[in-house]
N, C-alpha and C. Protein backbone atom coordinates (compact mmCIF):
# COMPACT_ATOMS: atom_id res chain seq x y z
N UNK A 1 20.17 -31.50 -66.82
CA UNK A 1 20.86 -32.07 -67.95
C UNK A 1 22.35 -32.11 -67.63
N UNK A 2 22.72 -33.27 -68.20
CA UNK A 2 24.22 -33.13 -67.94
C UNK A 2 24.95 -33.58 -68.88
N UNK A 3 26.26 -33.03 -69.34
CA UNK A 3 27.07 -32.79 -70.46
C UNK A 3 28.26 -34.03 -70.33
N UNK A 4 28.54 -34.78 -71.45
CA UNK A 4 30.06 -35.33 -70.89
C UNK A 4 31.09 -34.88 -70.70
N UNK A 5 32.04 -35.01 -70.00
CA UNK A 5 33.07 -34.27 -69.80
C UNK A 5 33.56 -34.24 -71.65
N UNK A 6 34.03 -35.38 -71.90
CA UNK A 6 34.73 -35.45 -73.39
C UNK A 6 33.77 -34.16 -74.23
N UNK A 7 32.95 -34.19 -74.52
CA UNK A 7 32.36 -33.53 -75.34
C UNK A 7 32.75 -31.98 -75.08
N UNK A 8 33.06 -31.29 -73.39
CA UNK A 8 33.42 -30.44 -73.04
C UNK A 8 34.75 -30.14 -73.54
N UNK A 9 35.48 -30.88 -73.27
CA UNK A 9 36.93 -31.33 -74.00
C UNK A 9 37.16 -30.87 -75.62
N UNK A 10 36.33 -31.69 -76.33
CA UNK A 10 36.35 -31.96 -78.03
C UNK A 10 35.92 -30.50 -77.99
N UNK A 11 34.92 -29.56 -77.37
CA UNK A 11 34.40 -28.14 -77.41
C UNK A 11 36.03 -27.34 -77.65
N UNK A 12 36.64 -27.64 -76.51
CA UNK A 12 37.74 -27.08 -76.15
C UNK A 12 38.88 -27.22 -77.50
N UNK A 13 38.90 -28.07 -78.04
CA UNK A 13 40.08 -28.39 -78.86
C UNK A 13 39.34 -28.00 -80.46
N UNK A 14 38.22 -28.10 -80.62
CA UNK A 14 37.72 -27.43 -81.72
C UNK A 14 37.21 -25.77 -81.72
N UNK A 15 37.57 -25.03 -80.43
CA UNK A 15 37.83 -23.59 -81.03
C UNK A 15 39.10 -22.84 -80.29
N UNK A 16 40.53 -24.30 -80.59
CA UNK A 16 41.46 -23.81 -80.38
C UNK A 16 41.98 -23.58 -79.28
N UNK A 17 41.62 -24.54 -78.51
CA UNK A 17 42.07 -24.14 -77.48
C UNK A 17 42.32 -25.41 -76.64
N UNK A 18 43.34 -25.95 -77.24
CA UNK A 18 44.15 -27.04 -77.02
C UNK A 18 44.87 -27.25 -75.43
N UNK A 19 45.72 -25.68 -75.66
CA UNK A 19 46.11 -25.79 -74.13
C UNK A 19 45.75 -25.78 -72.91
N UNK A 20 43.84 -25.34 -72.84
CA UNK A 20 43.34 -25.32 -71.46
C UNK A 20 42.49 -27.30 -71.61
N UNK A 21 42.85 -27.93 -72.51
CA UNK A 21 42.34 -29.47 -72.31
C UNK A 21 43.24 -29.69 -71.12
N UNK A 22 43.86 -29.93 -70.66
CA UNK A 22 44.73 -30.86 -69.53
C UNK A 22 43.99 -30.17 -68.00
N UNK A 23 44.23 -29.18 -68.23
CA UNK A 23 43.59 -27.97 -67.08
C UNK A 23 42.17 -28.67 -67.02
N UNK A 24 41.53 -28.71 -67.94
CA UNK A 24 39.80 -28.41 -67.83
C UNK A 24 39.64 -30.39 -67.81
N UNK A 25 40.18 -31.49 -68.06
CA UNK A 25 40.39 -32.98 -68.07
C UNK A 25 40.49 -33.08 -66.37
N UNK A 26 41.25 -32.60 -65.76
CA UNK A 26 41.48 -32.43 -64.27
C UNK A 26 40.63 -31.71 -63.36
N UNK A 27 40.08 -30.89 -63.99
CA UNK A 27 38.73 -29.82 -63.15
C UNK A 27 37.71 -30.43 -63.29
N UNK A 28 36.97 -30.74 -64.38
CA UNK A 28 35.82 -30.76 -64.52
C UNK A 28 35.12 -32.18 -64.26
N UNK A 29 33.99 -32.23 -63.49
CA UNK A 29 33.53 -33.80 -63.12
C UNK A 29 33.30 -34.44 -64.70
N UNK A 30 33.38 -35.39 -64.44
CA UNK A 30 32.85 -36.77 -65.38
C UNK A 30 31.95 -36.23 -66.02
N UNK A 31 30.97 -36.04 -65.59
CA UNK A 31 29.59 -35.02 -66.32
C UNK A 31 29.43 -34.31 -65.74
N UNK A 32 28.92 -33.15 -66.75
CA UNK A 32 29.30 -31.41 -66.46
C UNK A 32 27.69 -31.15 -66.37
N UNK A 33 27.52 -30.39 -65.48
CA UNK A 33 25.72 -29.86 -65.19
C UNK A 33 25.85 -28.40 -65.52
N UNK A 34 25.91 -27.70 -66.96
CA UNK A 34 25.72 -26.48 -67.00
C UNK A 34 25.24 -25.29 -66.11
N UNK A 35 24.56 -25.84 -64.74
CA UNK A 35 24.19 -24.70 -63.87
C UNK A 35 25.01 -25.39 -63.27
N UNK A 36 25.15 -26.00 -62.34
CA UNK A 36 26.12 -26.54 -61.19
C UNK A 36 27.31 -25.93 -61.58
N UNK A 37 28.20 -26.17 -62.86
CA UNK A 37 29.61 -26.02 -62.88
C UNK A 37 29.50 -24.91 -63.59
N UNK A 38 28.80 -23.84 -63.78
CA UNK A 38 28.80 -22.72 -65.05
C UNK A 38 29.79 -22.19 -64.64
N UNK A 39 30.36 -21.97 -63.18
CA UNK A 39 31.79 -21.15 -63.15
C UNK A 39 33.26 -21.68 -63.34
N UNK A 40 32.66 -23.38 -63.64
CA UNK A 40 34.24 -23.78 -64.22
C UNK A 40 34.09 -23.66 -65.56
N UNK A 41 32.95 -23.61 -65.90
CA UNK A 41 32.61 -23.43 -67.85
C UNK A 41 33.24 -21.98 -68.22
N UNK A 42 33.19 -21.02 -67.57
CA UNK A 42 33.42 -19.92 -67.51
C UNK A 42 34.90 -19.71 -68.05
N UNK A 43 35.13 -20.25 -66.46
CA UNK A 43 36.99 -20.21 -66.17
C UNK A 43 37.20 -20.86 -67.63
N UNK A 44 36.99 -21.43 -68.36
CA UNK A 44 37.36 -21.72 -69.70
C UNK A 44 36.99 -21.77 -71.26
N UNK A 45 36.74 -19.88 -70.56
CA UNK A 45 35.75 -19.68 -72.03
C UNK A 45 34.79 -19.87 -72.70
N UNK A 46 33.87 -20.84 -72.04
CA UNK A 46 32.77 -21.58 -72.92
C UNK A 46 31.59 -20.80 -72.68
N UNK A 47 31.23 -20.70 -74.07
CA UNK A 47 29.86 -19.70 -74.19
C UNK A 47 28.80 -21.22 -74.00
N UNK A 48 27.72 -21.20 -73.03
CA UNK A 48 27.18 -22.44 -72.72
C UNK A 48 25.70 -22.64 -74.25
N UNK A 49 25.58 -21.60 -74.79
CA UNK A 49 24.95 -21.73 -75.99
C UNK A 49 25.69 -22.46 -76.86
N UNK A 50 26.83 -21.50 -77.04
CA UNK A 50 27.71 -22.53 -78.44
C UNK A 50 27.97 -24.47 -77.87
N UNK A 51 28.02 -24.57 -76.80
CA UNK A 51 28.09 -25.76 -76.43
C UNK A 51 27.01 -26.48 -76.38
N UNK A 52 26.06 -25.71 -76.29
CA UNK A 52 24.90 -26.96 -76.31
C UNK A 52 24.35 -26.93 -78.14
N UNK A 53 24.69 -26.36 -78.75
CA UNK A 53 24.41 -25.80 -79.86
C UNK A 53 25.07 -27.20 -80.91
N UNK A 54 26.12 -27.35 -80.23
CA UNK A 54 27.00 -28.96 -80.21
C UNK A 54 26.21 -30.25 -79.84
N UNK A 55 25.73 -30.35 -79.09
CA UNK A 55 25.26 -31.18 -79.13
C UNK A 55 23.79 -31.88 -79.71
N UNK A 56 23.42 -33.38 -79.89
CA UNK A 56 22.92 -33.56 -80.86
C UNK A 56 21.17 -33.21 -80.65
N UNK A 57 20.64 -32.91 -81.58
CA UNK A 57 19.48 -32.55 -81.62
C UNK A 57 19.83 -30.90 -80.76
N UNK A 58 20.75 -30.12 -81.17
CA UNK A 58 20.74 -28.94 -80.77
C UNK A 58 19.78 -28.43 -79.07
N UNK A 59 20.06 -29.33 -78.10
CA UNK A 59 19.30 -29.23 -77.15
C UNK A 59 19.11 -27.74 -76.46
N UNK A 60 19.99 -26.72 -76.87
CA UNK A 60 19.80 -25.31 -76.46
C UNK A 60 18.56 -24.81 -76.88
N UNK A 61 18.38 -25.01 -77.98
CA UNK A 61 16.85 -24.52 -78.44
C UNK A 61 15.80 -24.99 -77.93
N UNK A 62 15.66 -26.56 -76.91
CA UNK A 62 14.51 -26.71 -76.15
C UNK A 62 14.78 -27.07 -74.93
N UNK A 63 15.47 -26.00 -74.28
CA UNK A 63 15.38 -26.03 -72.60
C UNK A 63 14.05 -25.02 -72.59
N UNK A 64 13.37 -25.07 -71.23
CA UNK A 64 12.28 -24.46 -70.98
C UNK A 64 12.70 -22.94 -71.00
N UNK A 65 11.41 -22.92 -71.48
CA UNK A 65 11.18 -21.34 -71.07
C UNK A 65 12.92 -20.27 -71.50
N UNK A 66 13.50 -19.80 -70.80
CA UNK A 66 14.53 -18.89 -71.38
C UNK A 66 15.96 -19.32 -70.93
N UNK A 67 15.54 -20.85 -70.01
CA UNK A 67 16.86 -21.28 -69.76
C UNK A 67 18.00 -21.16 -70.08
N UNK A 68 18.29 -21.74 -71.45
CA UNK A 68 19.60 -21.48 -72.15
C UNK A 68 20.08 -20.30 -72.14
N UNK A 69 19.53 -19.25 -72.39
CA UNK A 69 19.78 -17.54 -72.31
C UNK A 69 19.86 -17.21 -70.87
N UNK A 70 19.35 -17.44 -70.11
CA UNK A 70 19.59 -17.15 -68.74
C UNK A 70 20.93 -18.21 -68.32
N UNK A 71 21.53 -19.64 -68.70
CA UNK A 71 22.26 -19.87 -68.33
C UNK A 71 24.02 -19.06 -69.19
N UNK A 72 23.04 -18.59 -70.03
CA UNK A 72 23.90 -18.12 -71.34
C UNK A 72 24.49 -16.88 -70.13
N UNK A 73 23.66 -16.18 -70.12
CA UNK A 73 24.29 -15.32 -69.29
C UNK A 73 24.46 -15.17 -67.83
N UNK A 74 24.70 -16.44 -67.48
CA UNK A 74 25.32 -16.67 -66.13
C UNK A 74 26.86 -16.72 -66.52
N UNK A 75 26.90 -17.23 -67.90
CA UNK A 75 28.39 -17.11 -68.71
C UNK A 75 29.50 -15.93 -68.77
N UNK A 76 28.23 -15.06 -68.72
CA UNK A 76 28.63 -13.48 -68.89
C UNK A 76 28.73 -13.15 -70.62
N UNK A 77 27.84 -13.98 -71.55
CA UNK A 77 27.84 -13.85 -72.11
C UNK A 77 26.73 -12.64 -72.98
């Protein structure tokens, strides 16, 4: 699965955190692959639950099996 960057962005600026958008606009590919990039998700705070939790039809609740929680805590969450 892969995330848009913007949506990563709009994540960013709706829990305040305005000043790592320019930083994370320049890092992060076009579309974001929650396992591929989990350590730039990291580097900027993002709990990868609350982010998918964002998006529509809440897709965290049907990744297989314990995915989301296991990517959750690749977060260090």
């Amino acid at each position: 699965m892969k995330i848009d960057k913007d949506v990563v962005l709009d994540f960013l600026r709706e829990h305040g955190r305005e000043d790592q958008v320019p930083q994370a606009s320049q890092e992060l590919p076009d579309h974001v692959d929650p396992e591929r990039d989990s350590g730039l998700l990291s580097r900027f705070g993002i709990d990868l639950q609350d982010l998918l939790a964002k998006l529509p039809g809440n897709l965290g609740d049907k990744l297989p099996g314990d995915l989301g929680g296991k990517l959750g805590g690749i977060l260090g969450n």
